[in-house]
Protein backbone atom coordinates (compact mmCIF):
# COMPACT_ATOMS: atom_id res chain seq x y z
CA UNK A 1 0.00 0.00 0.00
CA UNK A 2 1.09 3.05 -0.61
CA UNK A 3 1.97 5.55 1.89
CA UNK A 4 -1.05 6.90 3.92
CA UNK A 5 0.46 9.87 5.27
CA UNK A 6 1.25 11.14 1.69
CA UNK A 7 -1.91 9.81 0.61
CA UNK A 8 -3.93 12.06 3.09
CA UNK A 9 -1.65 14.99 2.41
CA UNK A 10 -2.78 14.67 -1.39
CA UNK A 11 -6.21 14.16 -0.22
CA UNK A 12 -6.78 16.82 1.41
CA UNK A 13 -4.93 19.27 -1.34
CA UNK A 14 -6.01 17.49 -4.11
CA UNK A 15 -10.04 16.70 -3.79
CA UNK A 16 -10.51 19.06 -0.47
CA UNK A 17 -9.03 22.00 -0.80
CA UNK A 18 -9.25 22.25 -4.62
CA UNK A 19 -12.90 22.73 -3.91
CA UNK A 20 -13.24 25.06 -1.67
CA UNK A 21 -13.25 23.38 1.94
CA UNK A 22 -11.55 25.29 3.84
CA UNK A 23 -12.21 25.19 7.81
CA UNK A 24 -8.80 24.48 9.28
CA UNK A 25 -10.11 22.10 11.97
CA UNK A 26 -11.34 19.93 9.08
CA UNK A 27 -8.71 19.94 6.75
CA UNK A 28 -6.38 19.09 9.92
CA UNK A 29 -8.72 15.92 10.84
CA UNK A 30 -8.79 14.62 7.24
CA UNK A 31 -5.25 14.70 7.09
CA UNK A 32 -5.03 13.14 10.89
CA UNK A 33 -7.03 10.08 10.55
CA UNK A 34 -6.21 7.10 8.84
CA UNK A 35 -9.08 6.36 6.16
CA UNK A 36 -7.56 3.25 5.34
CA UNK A 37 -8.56 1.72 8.59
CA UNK A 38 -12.14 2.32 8.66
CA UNK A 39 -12.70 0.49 5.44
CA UNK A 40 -12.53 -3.27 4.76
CA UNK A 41 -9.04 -4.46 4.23
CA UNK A 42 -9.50 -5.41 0.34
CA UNK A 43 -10.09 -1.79 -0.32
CA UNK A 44 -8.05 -0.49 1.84
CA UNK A 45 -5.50 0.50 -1.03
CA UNK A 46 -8.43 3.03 -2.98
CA UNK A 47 -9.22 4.59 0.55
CA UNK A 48 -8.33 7.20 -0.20
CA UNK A 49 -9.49 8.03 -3.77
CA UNK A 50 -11.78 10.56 -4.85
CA UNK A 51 -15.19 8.28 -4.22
CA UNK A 52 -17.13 6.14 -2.15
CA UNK A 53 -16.60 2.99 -0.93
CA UNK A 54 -18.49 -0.47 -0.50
CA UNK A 55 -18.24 -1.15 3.84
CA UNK A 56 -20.77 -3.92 3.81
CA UNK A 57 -24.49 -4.69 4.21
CA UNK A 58 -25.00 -2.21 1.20
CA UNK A 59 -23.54 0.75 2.39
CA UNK A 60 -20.59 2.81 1.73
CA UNK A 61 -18.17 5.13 3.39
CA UNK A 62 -19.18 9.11 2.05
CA UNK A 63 -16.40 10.06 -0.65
CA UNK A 64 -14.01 12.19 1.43
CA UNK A 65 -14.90 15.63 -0.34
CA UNK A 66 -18.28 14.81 0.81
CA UNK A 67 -17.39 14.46 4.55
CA UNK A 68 -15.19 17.20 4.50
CA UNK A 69 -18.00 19.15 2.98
CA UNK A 70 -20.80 18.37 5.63
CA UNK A 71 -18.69 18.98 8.17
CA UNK A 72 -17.80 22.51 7.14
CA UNK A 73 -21.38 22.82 6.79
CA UNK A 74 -21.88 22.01 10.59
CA UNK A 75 -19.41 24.80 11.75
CA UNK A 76 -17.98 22.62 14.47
CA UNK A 77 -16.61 24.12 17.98
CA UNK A 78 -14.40 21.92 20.31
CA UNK A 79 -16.88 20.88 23.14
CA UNK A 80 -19.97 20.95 21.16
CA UNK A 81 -22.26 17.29 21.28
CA UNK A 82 -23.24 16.24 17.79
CA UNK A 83 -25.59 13.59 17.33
CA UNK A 84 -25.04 11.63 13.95
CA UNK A 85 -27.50 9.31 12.20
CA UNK A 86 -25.91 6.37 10.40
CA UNK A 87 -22.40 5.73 12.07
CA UNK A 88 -21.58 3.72 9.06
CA UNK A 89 -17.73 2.99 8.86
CA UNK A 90 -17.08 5.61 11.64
CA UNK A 91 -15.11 8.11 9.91
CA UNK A 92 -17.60 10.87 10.02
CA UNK A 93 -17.90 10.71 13.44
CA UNK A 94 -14.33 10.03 13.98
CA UNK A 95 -13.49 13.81 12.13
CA UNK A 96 -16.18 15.78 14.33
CA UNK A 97 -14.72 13.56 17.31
CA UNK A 98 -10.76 14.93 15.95
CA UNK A 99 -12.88 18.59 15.89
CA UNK A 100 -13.54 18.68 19.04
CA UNK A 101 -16.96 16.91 19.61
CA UNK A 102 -18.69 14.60 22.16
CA UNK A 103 -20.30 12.73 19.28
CA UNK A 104 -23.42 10.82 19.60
CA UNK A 105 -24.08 8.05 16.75
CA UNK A 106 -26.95 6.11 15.83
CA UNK A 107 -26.64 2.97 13.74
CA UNK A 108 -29.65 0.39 13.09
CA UNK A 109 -27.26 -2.13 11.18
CA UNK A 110 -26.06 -4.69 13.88
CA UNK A 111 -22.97 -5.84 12.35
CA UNK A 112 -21.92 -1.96 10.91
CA UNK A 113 -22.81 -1.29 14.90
CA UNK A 114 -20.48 -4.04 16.45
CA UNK A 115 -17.72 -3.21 14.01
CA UNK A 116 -17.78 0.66 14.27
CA UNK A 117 -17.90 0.61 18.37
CA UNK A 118 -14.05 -1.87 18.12
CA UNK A 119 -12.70 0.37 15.50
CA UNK A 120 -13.66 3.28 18.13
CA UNK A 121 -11.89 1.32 20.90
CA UNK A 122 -8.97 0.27 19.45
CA UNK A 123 -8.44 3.80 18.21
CA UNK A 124 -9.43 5.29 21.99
CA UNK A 125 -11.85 7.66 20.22
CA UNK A 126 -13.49 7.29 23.67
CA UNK A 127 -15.41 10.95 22.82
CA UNK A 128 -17.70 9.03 20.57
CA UNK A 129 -21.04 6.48 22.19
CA UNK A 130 -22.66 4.28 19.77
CA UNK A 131 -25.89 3.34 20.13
CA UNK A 132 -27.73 0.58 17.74
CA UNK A 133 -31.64 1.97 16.51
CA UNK A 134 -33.75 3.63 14.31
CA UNK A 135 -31.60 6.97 13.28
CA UNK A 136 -34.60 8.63 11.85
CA UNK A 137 -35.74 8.94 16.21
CA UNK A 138 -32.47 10.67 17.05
CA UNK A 139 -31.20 9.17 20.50
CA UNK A 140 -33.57 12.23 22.74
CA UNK A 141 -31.83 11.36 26.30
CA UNK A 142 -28.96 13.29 25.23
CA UNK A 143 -30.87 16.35 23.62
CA UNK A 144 -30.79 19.19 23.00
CA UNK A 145 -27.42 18.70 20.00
CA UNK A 146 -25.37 21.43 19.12
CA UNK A 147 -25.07 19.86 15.49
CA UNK A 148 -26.79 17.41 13.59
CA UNK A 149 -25.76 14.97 10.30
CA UNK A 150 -27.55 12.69 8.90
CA UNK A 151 -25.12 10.57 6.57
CA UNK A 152 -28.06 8.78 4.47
CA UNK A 153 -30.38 10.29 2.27
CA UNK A 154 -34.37 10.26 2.89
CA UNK A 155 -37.81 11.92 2.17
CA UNK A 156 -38.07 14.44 4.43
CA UNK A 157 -36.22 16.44 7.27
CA UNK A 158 -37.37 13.58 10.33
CA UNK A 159 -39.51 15.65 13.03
CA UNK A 160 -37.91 14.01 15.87
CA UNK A 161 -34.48 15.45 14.53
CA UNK A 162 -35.55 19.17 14.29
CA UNK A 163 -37.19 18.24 18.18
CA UNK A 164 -33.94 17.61 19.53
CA UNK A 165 -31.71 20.35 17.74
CA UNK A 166 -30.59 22.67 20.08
CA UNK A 167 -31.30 26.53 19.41
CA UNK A 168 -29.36 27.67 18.07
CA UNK A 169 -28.47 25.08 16.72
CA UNK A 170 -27.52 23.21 12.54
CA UNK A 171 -28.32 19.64 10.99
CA UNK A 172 -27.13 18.81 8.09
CA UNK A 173 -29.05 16.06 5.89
CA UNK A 174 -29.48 14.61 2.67
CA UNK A 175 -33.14 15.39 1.44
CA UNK A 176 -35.27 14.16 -2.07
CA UNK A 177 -37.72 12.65 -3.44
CA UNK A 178 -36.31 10.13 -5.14
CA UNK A 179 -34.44 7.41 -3.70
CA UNK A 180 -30.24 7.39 -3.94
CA UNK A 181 -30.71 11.34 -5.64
CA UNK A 182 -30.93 14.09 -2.60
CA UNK A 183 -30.01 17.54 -2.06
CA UNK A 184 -27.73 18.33 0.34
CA UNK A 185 -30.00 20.80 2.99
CA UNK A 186 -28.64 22.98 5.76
CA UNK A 187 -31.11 23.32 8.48
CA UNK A 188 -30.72 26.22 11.36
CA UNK A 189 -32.99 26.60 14.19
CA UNK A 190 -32.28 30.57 15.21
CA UNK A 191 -34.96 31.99 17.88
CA UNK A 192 -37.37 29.40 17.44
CA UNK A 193 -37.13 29.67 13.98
CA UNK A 194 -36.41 26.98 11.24
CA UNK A 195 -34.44 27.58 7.67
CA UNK A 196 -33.65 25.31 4.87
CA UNK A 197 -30.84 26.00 2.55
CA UNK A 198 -29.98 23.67 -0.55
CA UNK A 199 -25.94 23.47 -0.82
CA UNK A 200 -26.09 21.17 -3.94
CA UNK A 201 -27.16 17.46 -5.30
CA UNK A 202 -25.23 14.35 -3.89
CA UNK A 203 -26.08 10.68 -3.79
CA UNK A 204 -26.47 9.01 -0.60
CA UNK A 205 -27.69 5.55 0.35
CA UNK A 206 -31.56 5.01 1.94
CA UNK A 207 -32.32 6.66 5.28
CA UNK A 208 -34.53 3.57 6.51
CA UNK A 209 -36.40 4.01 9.63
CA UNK A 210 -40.32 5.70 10.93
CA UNK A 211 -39.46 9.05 9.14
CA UNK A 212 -37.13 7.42 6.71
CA UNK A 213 -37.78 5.18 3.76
């Protein structure tokens, strides 16, 4: 394999900040973590090319412009909680986690569950709790959320979600009407008050749950 710490450097120059990301505390955790362990070992070699990647069970680690992208979006502070729907591989909430969150995950695939919380251990990202459920509920005993992502694409903005943002407060989530074919949507809660904002198409796999698909 080639070497990951030259492979995150280009990363990071070469698909992140060639399009515009540029929060510091994001570019900084791209080029910390090692992608190449939160994928399966066979594809560990194109972990860190310009796409998305199979992890099992039918879903896929987010292309890492994509991450990088949300997470701007979020505006991250150290010592903010986050609460992120579909833990996935891990690696989103490992960057918020390298930002400076308490991150709070939600994953309702068992074995994506069971693998994310040992990758989390053996990496002593001890910042981040797992817990295995419907996503499209949130995980409401730790609300209010500074921040909120939702890292799988669905119908609508889920209720429960906007319930448990805190004010102020900004989710970020994949929205559409058509299955695998969303809009990327920032929402702010500011005084009581709720905004949408569309920051461009992306692809993301089903948001499956009660306010979900």
């Amino acid at each position: 394999m080639v070497d990951p710490v030259r492979s995150r450097e280009r990363m990071v120059r070469e698909q992140i900040e060639a399009r515009g990301v540029a929060d510091p505390a994001v570019l900084d955790a791209l080029r910390s973590l090692p992608r190449h362990l939160f994928v399966e070992e066979a594809f560990a070699c194109k972990a860190y090319s310009d796409g998305p990647l199979p992890i099992g069970e039918g879903q896929t680690i987010s292309q890492p412009y994509i991450v990088a992208r949300m997470s701007e979006l979020l505006e991250v502070k150290p010592g903010m909680t986050v609460l992120e729907i579909g833990t996935g591989s891990g690696y989103q909430a490992a960057v918020l986690a390298h930002m400076g969150a308490d991150v709070y995950t939600v994953e309702r695939i068992r074995k994506l569950f069971f693998t994310a919380r040992k990758r989390f251990t053996d990496m002593r990202l001890f910042s981040i709790k797992l817990k295995l459920d419907d996503g499209t509920m949130g995980w409401p005993e730790h609300a209010p959320y500074d921040r909120i992502i939702v890292t799988a694409g669905g119908p609508e903005v889920p209720e429960p979600l906007i319930g448990q943002l805190a004010d102020p407060g900004r989710m970020v989530i994949p929205v559409g009407e058509s299955r695998r074919l969303q809009r990327l949507v920032l929402v702010e809660k500011i005084d009581g008050h709720i905004t949408h904002s569309d920051h461009g198409g992306v692809a993301f796999v089903d948001l499956v749950g009660q306010y979900g698909w």
